[in-house]
C-alpha atoms as a PDB file:
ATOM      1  CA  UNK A   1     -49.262 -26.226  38.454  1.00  0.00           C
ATOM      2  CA  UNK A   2     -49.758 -22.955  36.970  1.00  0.00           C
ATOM      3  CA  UNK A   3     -48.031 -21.179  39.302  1.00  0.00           C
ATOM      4  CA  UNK A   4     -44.990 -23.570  39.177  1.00  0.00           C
ATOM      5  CA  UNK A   5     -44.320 -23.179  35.629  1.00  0.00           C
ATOM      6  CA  UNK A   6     -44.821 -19.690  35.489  1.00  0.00           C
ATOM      7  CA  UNK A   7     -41.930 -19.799  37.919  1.00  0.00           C
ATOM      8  CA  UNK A   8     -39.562 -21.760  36.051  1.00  0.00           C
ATOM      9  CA  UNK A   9     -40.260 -19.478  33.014  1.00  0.00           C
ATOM     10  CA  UNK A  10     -39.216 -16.771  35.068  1.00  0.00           C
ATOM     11  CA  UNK A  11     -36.094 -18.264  36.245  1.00  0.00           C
ATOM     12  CA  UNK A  12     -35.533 -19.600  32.848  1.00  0.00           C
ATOM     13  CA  UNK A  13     -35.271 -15.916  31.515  1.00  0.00           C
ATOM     14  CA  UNK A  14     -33.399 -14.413  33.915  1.00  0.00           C
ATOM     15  CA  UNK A  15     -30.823 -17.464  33.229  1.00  0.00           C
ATOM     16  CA  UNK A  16     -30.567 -16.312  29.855  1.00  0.00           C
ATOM     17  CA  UNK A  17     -30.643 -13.142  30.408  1.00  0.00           C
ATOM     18  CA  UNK A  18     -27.639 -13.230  33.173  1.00  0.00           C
ATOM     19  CA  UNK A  19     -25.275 -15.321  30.271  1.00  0.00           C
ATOM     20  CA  UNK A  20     -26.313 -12.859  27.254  1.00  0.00           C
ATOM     21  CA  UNK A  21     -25.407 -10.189  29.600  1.00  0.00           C
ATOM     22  CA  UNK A  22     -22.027 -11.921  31.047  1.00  0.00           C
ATOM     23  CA  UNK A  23     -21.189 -12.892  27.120  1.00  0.00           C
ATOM     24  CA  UNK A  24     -21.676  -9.297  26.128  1.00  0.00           C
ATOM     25  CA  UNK A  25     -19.848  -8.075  28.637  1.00  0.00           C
ATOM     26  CA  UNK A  26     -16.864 -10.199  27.817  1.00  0.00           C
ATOM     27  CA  UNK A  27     -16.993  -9.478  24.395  1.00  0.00           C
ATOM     28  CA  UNK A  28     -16.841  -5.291  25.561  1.00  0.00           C
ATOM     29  CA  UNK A  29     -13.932  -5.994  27.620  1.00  0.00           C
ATOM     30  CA  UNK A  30     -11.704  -8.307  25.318  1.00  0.00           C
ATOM     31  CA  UNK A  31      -8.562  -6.418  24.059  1.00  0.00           C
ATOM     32  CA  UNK A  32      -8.422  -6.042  19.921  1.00  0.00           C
ATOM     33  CA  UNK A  33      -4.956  -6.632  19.297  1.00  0.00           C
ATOM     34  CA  UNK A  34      -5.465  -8.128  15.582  1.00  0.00           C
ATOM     35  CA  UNK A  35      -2.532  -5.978  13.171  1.00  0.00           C
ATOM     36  CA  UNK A  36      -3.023  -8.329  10.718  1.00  0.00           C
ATOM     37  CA  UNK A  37      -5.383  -5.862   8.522  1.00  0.00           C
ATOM     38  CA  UNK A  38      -3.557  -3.107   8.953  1.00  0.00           C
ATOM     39  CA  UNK A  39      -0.643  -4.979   7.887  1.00  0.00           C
ATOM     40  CA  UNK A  40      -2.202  -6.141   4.676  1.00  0.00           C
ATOM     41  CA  UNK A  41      -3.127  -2.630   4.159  1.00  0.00           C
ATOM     42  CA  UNK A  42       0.612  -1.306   4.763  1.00  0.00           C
ATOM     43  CA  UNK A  43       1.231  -4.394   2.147  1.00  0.00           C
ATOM     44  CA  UNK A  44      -0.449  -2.564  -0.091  1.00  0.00           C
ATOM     45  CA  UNK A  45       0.441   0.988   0.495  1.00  0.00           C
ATOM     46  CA  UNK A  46       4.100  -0.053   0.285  1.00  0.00           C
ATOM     47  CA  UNK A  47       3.916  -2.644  -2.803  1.00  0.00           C
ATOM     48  CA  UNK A  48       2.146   0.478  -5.530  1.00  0.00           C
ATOM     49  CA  UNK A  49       4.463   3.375  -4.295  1.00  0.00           C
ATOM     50  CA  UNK A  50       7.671   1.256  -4.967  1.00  0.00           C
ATOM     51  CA  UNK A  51       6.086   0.280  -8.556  1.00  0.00           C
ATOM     52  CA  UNK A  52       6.193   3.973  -9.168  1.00  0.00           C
ATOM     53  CA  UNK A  53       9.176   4.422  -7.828  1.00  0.00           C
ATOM     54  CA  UNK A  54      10.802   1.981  -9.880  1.00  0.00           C
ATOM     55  CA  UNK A  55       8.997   3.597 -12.832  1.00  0.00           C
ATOM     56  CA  UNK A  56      10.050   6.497 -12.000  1.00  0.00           C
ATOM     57  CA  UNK A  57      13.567   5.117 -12.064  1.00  0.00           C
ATOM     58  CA  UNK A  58      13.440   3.705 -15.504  1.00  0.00           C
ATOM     59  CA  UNK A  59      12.193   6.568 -16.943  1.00  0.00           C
ATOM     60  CA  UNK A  60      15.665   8.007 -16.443  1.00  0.00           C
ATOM     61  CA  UNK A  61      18.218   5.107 -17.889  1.00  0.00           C
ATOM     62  CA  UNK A  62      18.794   4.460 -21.755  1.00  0.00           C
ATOM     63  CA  UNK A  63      16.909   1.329 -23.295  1.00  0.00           C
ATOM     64  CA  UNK A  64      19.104  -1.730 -22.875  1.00  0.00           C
ATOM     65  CA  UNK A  65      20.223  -0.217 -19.619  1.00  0.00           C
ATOM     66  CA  UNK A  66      20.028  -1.773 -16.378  1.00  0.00           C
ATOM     67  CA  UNK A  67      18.115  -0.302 -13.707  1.00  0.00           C
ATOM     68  CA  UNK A  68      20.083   2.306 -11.594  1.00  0.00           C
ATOM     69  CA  UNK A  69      18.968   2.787  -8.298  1.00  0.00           C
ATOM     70  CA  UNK A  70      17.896  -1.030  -7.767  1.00  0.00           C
ATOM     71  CA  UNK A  71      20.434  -2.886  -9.719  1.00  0.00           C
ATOM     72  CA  UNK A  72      23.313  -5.462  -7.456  1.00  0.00           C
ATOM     73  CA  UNK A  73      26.381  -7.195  -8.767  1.00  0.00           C
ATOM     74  CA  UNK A  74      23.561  -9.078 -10.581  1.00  0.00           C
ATOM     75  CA  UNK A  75      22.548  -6.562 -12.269  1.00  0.00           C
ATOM     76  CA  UNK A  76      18.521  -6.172 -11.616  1.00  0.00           C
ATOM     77  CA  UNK A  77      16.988  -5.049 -13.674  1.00  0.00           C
ATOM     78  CA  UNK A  78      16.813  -4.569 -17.993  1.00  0.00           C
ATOM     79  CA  UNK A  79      15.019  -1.586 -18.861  1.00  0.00           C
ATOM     80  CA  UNK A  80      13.122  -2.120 -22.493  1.00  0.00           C
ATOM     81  CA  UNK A  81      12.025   1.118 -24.245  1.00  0.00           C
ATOM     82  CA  UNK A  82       9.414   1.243 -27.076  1.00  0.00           C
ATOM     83  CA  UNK A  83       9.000   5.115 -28.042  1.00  0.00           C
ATOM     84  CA  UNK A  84       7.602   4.309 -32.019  1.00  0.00           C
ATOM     85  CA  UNK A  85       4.085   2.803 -30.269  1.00  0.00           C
ATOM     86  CA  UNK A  86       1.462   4.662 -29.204  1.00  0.00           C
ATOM     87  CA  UNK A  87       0.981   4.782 -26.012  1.00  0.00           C
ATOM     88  CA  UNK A  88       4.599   4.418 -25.717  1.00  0.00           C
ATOM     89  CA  UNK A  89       6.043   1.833 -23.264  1.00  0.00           C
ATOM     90  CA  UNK A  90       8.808   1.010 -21.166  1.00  0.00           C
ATOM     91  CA  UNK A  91       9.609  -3.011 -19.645  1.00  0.00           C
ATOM     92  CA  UNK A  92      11.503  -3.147 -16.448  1.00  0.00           C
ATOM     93  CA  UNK A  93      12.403  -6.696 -16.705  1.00  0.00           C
ATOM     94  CA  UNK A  94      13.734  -8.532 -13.350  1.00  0.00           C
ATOM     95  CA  UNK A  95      14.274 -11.795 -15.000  1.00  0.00           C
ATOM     96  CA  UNK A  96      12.350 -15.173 -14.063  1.00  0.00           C
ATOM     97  CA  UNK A  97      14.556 -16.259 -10.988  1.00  0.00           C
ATOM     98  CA  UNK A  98      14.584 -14.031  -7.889  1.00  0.00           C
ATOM     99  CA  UNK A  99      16.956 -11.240  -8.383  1.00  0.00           C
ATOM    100  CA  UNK A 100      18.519  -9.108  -4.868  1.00  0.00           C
ATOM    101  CA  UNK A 101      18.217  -5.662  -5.208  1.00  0.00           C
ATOM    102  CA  UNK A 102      19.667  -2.744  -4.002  1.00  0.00           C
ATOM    103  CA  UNK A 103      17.272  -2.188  -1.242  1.00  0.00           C
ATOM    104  CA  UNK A 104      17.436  -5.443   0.187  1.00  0.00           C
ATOM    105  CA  UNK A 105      13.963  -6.895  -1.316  1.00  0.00           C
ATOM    106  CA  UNK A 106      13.885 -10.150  -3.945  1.00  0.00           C
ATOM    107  CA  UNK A 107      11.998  -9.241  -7.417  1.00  0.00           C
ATOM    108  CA  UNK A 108      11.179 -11.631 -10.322  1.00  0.00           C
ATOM    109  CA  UNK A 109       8.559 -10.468 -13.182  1.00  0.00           C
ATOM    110  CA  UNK A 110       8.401  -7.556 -15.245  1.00  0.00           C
ATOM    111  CA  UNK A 111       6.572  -4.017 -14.520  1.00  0.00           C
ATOM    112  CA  UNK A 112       4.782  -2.689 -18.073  1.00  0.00           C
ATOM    113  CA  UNK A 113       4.442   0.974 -18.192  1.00  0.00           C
ATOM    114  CA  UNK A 114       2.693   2.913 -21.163  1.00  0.00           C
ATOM    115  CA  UNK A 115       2.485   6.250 -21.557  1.00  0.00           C
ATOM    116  CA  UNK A 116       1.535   8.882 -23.083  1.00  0.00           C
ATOM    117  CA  UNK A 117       4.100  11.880 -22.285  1.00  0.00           C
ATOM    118  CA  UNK A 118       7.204  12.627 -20.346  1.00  0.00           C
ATOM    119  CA  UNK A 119       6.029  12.088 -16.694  1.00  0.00           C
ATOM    120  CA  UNK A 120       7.410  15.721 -16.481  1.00  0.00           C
ATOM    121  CA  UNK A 121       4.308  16.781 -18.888  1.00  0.00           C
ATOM    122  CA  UNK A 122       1.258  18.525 -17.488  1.00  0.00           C
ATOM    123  CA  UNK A 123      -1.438  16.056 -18.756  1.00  0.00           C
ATOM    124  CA  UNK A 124       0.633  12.991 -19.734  1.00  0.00           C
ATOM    125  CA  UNK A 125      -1.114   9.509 -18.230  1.00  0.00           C
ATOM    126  CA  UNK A 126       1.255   6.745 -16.958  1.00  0.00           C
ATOM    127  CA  UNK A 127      -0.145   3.241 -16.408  1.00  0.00           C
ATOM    128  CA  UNK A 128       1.597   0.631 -15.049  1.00  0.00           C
ATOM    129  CA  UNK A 129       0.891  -3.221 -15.099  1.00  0.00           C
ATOM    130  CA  UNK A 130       2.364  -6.567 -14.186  1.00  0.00           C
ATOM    131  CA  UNK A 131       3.281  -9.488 -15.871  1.00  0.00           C
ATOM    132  CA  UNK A 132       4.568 -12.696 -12.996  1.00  0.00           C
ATOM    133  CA  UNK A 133       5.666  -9.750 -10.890  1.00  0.00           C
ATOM    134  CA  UNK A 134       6.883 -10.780  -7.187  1.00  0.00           C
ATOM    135  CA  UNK A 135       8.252  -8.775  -4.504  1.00  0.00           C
ATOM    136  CA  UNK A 136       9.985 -11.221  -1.730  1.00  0.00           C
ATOM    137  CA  UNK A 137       7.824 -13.598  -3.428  1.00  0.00           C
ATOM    138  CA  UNK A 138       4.313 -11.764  -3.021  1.00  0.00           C
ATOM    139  CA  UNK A 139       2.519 -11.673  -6.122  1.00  0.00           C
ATOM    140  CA  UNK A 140       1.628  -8.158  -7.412  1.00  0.00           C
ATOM    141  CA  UNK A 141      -1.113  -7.757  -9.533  1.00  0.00           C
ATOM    142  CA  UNK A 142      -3.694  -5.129 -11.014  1.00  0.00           C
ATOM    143  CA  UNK A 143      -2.902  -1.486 -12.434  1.00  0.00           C
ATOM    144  CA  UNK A 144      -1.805   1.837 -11.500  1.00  0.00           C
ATOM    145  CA  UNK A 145      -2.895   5.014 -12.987  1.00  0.00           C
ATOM    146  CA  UNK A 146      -0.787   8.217 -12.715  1.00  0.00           C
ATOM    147  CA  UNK A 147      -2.047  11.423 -14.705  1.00  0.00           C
ATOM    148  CA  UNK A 148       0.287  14.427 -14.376  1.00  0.00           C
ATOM    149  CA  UNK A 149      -1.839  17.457 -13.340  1.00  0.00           C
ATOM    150  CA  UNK A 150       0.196  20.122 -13.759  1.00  0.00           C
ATOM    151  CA  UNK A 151       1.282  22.876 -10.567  1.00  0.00           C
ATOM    152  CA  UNK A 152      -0.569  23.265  -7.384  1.00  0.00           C
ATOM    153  CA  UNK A 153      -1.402  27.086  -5.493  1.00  0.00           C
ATOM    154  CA  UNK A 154       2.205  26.286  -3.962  1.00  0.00           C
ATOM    155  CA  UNK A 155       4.070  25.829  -7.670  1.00  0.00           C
ATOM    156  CA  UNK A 156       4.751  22.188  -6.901  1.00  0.00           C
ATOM    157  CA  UNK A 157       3.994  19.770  -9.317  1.00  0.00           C
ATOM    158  CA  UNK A 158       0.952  17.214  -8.447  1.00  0.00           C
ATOM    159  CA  UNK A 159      -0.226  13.829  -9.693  1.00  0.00           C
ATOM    160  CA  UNK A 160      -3.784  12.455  -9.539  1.00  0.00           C
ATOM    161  CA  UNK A 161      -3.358   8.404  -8.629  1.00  0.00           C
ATOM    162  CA  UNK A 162      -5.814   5.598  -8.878  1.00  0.00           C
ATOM    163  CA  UNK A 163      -4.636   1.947  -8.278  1.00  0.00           C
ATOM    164  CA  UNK A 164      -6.962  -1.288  -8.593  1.00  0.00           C
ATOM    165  CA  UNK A 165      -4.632  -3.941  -6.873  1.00  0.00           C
ATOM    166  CA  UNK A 166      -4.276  -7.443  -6.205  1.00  0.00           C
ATOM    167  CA  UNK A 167      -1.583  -8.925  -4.116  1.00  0.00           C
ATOM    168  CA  UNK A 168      -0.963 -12.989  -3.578  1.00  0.00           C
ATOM    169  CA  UNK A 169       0.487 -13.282   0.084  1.00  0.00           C
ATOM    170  CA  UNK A 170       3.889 -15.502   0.100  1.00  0.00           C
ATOM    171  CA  UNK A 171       3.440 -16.813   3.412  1.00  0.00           C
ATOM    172  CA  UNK A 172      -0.056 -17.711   2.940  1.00  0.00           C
ATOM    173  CA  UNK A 173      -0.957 -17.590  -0.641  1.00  0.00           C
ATOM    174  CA  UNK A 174      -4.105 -15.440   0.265  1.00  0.00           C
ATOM    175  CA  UNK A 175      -5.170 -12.761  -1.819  1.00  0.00           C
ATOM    176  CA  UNK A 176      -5.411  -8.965  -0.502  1.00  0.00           C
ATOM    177  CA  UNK A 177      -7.304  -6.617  -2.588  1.00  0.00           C
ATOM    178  CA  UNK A 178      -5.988  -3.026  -2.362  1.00  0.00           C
ATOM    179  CA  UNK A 179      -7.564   0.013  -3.964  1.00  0.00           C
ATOM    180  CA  UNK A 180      -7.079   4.060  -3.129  1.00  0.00           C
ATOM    181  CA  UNK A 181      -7.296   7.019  -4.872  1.00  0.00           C
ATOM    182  CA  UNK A 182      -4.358   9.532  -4.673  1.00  0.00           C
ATOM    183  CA  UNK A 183      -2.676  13.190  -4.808  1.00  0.00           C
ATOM    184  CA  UNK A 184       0.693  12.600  -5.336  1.00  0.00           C
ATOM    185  CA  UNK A 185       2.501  15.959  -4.378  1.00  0.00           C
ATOM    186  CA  UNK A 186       6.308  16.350  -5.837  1.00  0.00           C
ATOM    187  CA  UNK A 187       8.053  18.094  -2.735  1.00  0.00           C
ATOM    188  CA  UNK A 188      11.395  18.160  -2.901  1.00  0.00           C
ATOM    189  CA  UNK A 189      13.915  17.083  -6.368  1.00  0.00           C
ATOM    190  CA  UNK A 190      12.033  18.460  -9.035  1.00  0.00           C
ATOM    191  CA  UNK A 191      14.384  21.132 -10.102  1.00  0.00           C
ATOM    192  CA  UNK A 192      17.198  17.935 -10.605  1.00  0.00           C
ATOM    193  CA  UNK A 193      17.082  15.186 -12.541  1.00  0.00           C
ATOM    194  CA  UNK A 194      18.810  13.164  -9.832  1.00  0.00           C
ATOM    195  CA  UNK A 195      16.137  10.256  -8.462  1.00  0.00           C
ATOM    196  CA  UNK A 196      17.640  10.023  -5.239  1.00  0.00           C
ATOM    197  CA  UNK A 197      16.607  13.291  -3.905  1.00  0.00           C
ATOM    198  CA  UNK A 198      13.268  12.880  -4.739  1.00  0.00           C
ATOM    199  CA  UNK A 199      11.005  13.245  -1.994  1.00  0.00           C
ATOM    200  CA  UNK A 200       6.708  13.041  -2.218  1.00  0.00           C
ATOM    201  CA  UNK A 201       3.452  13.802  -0.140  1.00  0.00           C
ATOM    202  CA  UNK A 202       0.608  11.518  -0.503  1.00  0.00           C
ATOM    203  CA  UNK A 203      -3.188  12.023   0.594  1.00  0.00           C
ATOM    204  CA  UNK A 204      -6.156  10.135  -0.079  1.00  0.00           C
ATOM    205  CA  UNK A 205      -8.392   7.651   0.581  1.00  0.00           C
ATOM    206  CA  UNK A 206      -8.846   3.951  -0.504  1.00  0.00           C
ATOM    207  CA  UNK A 207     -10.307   0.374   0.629  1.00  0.00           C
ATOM    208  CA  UNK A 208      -9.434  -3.496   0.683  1.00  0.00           C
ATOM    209  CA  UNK A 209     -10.833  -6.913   1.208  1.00  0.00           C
ATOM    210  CA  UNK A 210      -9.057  -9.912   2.755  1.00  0.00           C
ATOM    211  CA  UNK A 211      -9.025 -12.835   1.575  1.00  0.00           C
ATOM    212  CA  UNK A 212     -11.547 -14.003   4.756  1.00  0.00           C
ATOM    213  CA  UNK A 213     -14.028 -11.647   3.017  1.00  0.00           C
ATOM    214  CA  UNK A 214     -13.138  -8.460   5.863  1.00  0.00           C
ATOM    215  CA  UNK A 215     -13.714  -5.648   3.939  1.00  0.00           C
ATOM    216  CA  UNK A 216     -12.204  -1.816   5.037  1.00  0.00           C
ATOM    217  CA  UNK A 217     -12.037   1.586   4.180  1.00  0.00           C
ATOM    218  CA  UNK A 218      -8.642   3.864   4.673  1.00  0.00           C
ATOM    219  CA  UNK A 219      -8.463   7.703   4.753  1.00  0.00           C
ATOM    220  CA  UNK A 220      -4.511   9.598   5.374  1.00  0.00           C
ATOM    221  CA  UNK A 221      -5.348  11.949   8.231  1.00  0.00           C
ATOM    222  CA  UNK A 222      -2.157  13.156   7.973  1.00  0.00           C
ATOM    223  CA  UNK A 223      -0.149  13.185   4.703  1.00  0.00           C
ATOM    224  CA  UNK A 224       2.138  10.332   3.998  1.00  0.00           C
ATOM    225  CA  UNK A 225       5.655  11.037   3.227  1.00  0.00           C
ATOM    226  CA  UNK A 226       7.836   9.169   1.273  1.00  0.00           C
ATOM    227  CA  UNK A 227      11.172   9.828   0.120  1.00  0.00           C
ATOM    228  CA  UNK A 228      12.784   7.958  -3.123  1.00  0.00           C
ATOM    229  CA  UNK A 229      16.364   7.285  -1.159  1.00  0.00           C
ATOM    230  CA  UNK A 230      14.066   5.569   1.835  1.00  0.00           C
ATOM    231  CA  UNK A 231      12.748   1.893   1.743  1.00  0.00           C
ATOM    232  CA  UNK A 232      10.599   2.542   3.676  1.00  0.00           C
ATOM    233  CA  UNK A 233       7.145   4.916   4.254  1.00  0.00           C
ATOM    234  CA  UNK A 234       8.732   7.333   7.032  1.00  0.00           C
ATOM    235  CA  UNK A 235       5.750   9.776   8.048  1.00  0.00           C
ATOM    236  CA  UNK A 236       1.596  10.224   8.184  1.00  0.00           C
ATOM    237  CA  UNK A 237      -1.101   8.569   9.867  1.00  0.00           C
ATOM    238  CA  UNK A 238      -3.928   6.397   8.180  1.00  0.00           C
ATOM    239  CA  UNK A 239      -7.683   5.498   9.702  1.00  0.00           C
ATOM    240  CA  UNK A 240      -8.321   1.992   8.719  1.00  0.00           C
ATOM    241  CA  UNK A 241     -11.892   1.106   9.643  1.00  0.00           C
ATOM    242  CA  UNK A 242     -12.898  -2.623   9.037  1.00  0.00           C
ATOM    243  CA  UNK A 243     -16.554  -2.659   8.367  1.00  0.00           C
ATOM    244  CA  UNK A 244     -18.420  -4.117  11.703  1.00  0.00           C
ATOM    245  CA  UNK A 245     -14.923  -3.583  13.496  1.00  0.00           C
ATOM    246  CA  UNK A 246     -12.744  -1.082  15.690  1.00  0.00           C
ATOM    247  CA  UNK A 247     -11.092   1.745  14.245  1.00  0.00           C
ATOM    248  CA  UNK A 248      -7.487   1.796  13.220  1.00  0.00           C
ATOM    249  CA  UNK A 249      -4.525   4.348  13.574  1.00  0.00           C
ATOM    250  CA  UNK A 250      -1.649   3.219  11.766  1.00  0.00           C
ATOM    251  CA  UNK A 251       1.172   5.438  12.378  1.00  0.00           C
ATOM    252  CA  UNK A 252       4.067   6.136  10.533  1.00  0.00           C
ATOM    253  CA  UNK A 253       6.131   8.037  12.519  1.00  0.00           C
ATOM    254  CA  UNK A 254       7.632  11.600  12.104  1.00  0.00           C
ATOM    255  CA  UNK A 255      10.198  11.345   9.362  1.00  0.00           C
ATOM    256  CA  UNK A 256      12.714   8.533  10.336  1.00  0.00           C
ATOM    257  CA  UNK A 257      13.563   6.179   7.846  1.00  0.00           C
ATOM    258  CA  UNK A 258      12.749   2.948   9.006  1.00  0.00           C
ATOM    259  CA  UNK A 259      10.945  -0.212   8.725  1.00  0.00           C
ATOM    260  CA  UNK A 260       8.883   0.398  12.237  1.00  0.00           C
ATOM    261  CA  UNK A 261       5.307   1.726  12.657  1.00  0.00           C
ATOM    262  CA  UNK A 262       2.508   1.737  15.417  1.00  0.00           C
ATOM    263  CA  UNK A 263      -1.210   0.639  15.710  1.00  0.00           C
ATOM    264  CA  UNK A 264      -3.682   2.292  17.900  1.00  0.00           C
ATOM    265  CA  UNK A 265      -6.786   0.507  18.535  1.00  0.00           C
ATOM    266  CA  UNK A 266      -9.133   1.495  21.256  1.00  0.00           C
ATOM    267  CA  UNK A 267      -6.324   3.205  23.032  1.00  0.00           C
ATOM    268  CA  UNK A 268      -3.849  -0.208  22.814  1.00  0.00           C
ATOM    269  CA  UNK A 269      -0.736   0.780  20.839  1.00  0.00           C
ATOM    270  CA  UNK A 270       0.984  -1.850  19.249  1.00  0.00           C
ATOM    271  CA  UNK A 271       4.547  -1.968  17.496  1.00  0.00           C
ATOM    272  CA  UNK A 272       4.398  -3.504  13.725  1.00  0.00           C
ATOM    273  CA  UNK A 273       7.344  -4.401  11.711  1.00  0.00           C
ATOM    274  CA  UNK A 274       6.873  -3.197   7.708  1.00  0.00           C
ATOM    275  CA  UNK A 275       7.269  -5.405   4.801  1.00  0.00           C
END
């Protein structure tokens, strides 16, 4: 009797222990194709650098103005200047209803900026908040810290960038943390004071949460470049690396602008399309 059960122990265990190993093994060999962080992420990256941008923007049009480089036949957006307060502030204002804009992209809300010096000044600190702000109907939320730091060991001006984010999905109404900190490097179009020609390198690192509780980190492994007359993010490479998961390359390409980048994980490069 002994001798029986001993036996089916045995064979018990080495049931298990086949199915443990077969599950394991499937688990090794299943494909991570899942872009849905890194496009979250790319949500981010893209949603904070066009705040700037826009800053940026109204920084250079009279108060009462309409803003230049994203206004339509509608006329987005009302720039607001306050310049007696202290900080002093500045209201782009894209009205309550969805307004088209020059590049293509809805907007609703207003973006608050205060400041205390010309973004020009060596020292000044620009923050920017948001009050019902959408972009194609994704909720941006949080602040954005910008604090001029004067001329780096090449003479180009530089600009030390921390953002504490929160974006409401449209399509799914989830909520995406987002939060990096930044060098902001002024490459090209600071001898003009023409936005267009503006062009800027970005390094740094960051990290996120989903709204399924998947947390990440991000470092730029190469720097990200982004040029004012672009829509879109148009070179440099981030690691994304989702705690517990595989490690992601998102890649932005090498200086086209367009609205296409790539996602290597575990060797498998897939093709994303940019908000």
């Amino acid at each position: 009797m002994k001798t029986q059960s001993f036996k089916l122990v045995l064979a018990c265990t080495a049931i298990f222990m086949a199915l443990n190993f077969a599950a394991c093994r499937k688990i090794k060999n299943e494909k991570d194709t899942d872009t849905s962080i890194s496009q979250d992420n790319a949500l981010g990256e893209f949603m904070y650098a066009d705040a700037s941008n826009i800053a940026d923007d109204a920084s250079e049009v009279n108060s009462g103005d309409n803003l230049g480089n994203y206004k339509t036949a509608s006329n987005c957006a009302t720039v607001t200047k306050d310049t007696f307060s202290n900080p002093k502030t500045i209201t782009i204002d894209f009205g309550s209803t969805n307004c088209l804009c020059a590049d293509g992209r809805n907007r609703r809300g207003k973006i608050l900026i205060s400041y205390t010096g010309k973004y020009r000044d060596v020292g000044s600190v620009r923050t920017i908040t948001f009050d019902n702000y959408h972009v194609n109907d994704n909720k941006i939320m949080g602040s954005k810290t910008i604090q001029n730091m004067g001329l780096n060991a090449s003479n180009q001006s530089y600009f030390n960038i921390s953002v504490n984010g929160l974006i409401i999905k449209a399509n799914t109404g989830d909520s995406v943390s987002w939060n990096s900190t930044r060098v902001r490097t002024w490459l090209q179009g600071e001898s003009t004071q023409i936005w267009a020609d503006d062009v800027y390198q970005i390094t740094g690192t960051g990290n996120g949460q989903r709204a399924n509780g998947a947390q990440y980190t991000m470092s730029i492994i190469n720097p990200i470049i982004k040029a004012n007359a672009c829509n879109w993010i148009q070179q440099g490479k981030i690691e994304l690396q989702p705690i517990g998961g595989n490690l992601r390359t998102i890649d932005y390409g090498n200086g086209n602008c367009d609205d296409q980048a790539t996602i290597t994980i575990n060797g498998i490069t897939l093709n994303i399309t940019l908000n």
